[in-house]
PDB file of N, CA and C in Angstrom:
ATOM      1  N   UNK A   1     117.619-123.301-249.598  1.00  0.00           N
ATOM      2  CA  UNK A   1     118.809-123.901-250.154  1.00  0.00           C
ATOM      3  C   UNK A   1     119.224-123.255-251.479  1.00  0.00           C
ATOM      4  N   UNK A   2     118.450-122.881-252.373  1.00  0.00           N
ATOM      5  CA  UNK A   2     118.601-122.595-253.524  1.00  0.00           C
ATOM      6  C   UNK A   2     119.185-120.882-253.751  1.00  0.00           C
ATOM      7  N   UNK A   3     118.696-120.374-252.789  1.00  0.00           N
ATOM      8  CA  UNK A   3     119.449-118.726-252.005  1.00  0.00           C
ATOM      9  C   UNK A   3     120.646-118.758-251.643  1.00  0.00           C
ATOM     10  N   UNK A   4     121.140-120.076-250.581  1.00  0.00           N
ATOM     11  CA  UNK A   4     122.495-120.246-250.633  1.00  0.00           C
ATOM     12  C   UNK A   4     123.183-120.328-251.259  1.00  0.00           C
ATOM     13  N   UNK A   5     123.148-121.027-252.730  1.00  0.00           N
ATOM     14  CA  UNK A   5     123.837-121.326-253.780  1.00  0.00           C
ATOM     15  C   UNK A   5     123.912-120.522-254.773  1.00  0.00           C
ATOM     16  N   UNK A   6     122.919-119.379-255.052  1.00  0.00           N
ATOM     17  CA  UNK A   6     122.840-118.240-255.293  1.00  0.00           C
ATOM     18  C   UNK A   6     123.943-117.396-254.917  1.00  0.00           C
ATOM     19  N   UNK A   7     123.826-116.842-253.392  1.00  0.00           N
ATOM     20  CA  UNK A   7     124.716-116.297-252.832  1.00  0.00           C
ATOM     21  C   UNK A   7     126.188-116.587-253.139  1.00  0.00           C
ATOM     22  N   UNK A   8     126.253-117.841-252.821  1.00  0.00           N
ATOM     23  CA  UNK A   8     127.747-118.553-252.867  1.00  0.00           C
ATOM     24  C   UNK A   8     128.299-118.330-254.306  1.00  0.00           C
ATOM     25  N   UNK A   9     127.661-118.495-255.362  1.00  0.00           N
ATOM     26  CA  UNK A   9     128.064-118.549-256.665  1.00  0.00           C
ATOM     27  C   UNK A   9     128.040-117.084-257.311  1.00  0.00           C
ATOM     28  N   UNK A  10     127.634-116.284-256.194  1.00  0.00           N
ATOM     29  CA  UNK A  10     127.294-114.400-256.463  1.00  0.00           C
ATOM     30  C   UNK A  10     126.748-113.977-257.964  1.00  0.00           C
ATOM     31  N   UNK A  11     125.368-115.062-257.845  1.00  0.00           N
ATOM     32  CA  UNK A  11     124.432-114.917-259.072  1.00  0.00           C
ATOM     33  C   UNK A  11     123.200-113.749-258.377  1.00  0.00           C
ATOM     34  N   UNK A  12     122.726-113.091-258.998  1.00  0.00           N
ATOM     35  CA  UNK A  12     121.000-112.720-258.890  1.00  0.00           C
ATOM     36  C   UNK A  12     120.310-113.422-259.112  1.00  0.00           C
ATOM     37  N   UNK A  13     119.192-113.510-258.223  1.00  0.00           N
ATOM     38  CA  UNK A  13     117.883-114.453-258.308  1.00  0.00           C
ATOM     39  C   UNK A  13     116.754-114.157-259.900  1.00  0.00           C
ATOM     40  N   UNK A  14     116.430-115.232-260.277  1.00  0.00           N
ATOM     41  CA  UNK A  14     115.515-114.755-261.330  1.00  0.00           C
ATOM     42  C   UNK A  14     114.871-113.264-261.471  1.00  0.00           C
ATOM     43  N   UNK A  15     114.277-112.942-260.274  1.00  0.00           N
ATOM     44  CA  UNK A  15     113.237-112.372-259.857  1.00  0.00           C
ATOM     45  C   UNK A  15     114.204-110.837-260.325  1.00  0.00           C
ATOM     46  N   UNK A  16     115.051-111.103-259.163  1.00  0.00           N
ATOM     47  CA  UNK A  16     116.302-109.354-259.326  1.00  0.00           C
ATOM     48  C   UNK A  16     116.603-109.355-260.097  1.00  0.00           C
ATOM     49  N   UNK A  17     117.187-110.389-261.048  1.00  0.00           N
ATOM     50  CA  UNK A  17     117.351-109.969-262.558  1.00  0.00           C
ATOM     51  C   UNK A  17     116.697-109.603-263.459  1.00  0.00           C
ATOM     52  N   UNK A  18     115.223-109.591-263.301  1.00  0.00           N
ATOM     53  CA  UNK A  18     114.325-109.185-264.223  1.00  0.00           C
ATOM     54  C   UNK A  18     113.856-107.475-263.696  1.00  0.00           C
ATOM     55  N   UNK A  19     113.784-107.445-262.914  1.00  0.00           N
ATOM     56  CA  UNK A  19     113.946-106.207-262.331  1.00  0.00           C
ATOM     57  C   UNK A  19     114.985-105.133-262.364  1.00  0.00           C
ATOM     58  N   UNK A  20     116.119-105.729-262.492  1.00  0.00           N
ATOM     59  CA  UNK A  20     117.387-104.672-262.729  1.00  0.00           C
ATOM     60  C   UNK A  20     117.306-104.765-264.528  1.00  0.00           C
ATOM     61  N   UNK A  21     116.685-105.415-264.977  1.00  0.00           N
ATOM     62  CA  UNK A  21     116.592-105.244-266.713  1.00  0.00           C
ATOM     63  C   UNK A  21     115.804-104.253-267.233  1.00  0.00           C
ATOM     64  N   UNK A  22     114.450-104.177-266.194  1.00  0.00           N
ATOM     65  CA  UNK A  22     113.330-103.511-266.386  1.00  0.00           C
ATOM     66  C   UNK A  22     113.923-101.959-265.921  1.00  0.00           C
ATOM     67  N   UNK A  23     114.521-101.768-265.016  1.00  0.00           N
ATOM     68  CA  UNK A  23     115.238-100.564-264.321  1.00  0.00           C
ATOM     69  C   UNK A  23     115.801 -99.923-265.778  1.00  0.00           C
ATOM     70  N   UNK A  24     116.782-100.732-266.079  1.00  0.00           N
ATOM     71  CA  UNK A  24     118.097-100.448-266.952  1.00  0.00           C
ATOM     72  C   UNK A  24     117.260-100.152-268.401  1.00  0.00           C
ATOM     73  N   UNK A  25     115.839-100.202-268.186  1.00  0.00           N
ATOM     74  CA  UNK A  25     115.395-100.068-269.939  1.00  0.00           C
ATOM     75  C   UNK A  25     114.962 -98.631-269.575  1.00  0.00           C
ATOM     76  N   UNK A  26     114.342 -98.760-268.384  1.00  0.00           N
ATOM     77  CA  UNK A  26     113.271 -97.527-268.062  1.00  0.00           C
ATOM     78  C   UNK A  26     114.107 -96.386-268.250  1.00  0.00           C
ATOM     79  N   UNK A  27     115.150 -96.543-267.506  1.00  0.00           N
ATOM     80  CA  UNK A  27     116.659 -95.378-266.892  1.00  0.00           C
ATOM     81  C   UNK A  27     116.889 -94.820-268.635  1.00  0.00           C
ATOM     82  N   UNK A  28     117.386 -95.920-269.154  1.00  0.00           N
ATOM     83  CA  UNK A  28     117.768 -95.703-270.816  1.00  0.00           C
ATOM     84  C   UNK A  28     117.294 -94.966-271.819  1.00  0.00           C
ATOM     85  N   UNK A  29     115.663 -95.554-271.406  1.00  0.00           N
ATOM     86  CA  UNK A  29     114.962 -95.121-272.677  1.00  0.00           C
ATOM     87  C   UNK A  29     114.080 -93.559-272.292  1.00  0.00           C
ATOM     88  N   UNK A  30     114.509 -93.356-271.039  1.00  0.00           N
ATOM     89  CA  UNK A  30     113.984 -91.999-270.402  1.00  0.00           C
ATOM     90  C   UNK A  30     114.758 -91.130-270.917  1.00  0.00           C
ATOM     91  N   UNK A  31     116.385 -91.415-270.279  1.00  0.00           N
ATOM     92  CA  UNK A  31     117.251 -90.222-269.903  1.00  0.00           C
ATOM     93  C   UNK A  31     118.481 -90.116-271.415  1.00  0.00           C
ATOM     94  N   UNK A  32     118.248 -91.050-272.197  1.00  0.00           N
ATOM     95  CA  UNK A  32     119.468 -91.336-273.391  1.00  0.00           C
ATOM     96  C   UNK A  32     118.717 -91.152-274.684  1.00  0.00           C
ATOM     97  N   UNK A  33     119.171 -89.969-275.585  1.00  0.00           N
ATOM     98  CA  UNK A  33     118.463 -89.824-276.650  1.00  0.00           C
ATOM     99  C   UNK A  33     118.987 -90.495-277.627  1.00  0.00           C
ATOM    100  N   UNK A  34     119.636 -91.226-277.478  1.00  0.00           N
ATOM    101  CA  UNK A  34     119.671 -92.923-278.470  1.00  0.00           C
ATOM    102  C   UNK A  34     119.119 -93.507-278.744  1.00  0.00           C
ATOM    103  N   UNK A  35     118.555 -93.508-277.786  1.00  0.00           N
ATOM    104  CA  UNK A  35     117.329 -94.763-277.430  1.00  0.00           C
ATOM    105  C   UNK A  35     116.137 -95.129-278.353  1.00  0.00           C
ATOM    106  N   UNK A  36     115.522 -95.655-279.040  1.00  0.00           N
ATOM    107  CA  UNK A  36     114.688 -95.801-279.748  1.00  0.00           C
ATOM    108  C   UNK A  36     113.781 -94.872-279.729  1.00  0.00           C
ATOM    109  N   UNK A  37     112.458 -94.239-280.192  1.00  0.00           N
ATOM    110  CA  UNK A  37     111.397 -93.690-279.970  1.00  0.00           C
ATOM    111  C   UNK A  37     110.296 -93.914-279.356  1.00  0.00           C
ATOM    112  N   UNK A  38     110.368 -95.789-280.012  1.00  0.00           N
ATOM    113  CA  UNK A  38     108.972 -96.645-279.255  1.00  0.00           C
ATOM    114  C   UNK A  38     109.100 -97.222-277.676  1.00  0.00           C
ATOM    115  N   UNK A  39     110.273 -96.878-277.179  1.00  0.00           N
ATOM    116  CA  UNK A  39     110.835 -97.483-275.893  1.00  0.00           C
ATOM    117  C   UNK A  39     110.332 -96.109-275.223  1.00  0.00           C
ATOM    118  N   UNK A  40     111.072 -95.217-275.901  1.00  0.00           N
ATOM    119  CA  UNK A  40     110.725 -93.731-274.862  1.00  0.00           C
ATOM    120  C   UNK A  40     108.491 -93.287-274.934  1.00  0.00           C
ATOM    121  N   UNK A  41     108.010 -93.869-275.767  1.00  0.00           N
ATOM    122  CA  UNK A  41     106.565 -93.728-275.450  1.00  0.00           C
ATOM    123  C   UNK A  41     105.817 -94.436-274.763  1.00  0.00           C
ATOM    124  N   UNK A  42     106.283 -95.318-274.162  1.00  0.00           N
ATOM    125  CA  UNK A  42     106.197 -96.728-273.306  1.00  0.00           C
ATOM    126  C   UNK A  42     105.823 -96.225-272.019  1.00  0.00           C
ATOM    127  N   UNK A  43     106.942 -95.002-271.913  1.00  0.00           N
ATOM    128  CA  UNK A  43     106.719 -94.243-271.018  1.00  0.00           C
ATOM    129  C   UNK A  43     106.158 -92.843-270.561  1.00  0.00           C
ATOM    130  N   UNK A  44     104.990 -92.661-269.420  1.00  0.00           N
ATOM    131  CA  UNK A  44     104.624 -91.380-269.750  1.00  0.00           C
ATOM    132  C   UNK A  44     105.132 -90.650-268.311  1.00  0.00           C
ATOM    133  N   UNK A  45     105.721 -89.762-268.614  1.00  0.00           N
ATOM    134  CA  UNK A  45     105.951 -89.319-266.296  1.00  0.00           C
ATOM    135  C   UNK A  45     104.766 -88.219-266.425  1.00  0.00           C
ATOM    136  N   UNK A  46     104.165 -88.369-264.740  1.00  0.00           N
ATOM    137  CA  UNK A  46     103.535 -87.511-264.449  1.00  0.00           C
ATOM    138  C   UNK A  46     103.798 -86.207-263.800  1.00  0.00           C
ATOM    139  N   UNK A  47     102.654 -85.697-264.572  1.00  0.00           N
ATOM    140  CA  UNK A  47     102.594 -83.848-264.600  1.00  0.00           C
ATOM    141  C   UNK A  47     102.219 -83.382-263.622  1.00  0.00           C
ATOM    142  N   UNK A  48     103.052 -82.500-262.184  1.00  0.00           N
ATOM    143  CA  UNK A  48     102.439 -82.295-260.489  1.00  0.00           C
ATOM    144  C   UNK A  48     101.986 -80.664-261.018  1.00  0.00           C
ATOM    145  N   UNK A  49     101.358 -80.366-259.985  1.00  0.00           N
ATOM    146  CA  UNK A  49     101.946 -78.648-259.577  1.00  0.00           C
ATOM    147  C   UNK A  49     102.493 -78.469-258.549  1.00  0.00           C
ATOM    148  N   UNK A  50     102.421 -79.354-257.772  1.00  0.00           N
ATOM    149  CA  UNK A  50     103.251 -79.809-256.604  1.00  0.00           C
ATOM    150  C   UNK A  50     104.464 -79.939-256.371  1.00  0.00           C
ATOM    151  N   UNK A  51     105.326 -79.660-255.270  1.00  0.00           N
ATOM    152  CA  UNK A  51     106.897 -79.829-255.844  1.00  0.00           C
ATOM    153  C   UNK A  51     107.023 -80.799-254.785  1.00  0.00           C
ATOM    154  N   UNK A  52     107.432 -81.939-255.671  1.00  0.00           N
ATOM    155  CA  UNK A  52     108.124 -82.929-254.157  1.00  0.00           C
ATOM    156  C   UNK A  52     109.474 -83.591-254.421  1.00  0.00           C
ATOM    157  N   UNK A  53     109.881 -84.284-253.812  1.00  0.00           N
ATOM    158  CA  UNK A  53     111.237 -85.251-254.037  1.00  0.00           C
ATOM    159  C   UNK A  53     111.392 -85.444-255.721  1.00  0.00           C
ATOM    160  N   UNK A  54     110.300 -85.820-256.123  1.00  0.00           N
ATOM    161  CA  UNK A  54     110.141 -87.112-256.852  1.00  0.00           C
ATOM    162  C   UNK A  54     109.769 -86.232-257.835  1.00  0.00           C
ATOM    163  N   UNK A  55     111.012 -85.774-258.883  1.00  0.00           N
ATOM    164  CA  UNK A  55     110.057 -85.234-260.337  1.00  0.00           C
ATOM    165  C   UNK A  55     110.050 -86.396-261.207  1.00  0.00           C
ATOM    166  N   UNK A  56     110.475 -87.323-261.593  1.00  0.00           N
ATOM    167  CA  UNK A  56     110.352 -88.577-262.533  1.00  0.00           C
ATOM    168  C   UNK A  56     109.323 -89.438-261.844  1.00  0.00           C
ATOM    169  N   UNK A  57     108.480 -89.324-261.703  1.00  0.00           N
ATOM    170  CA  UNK A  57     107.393 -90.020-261.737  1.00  0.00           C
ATOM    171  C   UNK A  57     106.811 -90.245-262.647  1.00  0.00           C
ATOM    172  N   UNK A  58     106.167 -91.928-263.451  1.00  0.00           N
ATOM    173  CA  UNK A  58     105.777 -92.219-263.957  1.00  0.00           C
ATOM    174  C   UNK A  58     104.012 -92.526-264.039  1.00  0.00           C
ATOM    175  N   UNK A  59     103.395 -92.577-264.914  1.00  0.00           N
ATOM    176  CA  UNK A  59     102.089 -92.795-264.586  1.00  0.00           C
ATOM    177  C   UNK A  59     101.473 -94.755-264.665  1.00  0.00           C
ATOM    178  N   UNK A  60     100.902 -95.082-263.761  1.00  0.00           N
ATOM    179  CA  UNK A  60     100.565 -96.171-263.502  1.00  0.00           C
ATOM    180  C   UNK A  60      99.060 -96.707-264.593  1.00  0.00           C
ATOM    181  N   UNK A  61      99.261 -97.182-265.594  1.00  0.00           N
ATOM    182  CA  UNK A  61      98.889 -97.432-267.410  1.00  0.00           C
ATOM    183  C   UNK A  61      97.640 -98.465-266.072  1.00  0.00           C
ATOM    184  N   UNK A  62      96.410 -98.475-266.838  1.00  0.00           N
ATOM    185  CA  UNK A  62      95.112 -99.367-266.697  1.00  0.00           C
ATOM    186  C   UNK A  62      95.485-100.425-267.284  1.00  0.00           C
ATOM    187  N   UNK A  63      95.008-101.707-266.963  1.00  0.00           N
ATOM    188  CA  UNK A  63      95.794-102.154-268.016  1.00  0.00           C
ATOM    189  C   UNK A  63      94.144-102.727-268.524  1.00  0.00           C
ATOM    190  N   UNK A  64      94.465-103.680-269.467  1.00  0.00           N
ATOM    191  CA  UNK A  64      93.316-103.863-270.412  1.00  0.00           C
ATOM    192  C   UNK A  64      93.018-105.137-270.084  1.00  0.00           C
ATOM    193  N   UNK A  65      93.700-106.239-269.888  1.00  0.00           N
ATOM    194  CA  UNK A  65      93.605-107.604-269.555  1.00  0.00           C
ATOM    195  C   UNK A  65      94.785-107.632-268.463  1.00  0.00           C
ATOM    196  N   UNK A  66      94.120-108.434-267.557  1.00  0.00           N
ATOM    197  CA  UNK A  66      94.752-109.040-266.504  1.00  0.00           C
ATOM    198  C   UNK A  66      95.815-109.923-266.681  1.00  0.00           C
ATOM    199  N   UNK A  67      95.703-110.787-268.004  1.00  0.00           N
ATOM    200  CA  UNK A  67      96.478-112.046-267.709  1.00  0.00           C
ATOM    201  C   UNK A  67      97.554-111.252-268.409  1.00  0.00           C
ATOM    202  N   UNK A  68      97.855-110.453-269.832  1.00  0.00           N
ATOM    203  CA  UNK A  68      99.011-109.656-270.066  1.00  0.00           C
ATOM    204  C   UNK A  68      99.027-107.898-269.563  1.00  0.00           C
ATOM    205  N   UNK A  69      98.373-107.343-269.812  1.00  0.00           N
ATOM    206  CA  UNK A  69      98.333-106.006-269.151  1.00  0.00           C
ATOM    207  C   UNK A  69      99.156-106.055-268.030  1.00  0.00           C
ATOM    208  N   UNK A  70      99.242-107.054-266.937  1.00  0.00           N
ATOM    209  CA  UNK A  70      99.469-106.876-265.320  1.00  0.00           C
ATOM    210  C   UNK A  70     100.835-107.170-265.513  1.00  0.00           C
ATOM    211  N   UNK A  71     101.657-107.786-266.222  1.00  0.00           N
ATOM    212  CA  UNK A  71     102.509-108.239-266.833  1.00  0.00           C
ATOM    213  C   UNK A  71     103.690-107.443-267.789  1.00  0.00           C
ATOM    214  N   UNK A  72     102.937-106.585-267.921  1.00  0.00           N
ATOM    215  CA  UNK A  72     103.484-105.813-269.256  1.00  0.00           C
ATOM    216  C   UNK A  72     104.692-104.789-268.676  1.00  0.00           C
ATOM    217  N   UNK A  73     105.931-104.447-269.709  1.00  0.00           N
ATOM    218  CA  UNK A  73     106.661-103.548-269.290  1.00  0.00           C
ATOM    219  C   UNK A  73     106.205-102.454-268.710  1.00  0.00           C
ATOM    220  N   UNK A  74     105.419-101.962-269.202  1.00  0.00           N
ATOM    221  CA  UNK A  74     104.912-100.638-269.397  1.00  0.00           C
ATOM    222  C   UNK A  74     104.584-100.562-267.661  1.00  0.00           C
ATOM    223  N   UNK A  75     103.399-101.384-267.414  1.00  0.00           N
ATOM    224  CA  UNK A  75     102.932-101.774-266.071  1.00  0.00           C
ATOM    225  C   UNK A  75     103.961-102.218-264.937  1.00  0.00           C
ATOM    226  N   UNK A  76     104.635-102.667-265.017  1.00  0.00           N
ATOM    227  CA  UNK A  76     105.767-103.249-264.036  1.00  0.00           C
ATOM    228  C   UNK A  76     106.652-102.612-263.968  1.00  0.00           C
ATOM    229  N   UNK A  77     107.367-101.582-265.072  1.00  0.00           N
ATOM    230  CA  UNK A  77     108.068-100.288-264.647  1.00  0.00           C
ATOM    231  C   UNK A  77     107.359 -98.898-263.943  1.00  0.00           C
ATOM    232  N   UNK A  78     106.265 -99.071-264.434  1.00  0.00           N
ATOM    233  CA  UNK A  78     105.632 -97.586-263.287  1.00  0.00           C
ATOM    234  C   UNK A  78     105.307 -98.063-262.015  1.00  0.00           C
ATOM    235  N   UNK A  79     105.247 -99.672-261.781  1.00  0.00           N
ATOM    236  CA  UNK A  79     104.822 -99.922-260.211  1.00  0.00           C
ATOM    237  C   UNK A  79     105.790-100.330-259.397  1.00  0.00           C
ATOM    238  N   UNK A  80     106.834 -99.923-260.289  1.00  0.00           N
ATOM    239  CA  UNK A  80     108.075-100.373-259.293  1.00  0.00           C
ATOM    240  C   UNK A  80     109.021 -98.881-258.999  1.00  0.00           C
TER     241      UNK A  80
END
């Protein structure tokens, strides 16, 4: 029910909205030299010798604690 009304009212669900935020920081703070410094170290892309599709690949951070680590920008933009 709560998808319908979603739909109908042509909102994003919690969930997609936090996700198209996380997109829109990653995209930003990669490709726009505006962007802060501490946003762009957040992020690290990984180094191939390999050539494939995919040169912006990011590296997937360990995290340190479960309950914030798993949670963290840093973590939820490289696993998405």
């Amino acid at each position: 029910m709560p998808d319908e009304l979603l739909k109908k009212a042509k909102i994003a669900s919690l969930y997609t909205g936090r996700l198209h935020k996380i997109l829109m920081l990653v995209f930003k703070s990669l490709f726009f030299s505006t962007y802060p410094g501490y946003l762009k170290e957040l992020f690290v892309f990984h180094n191939s010798s390999y050539s494939s599709r995919g040169k912006n690949i990011l590296i997937l951070p360990i995290p340190r604690t479960t309950s914030y680590g798993l949670e963290s920008i840093r973590y939820q933009a490289a696993k998405i």
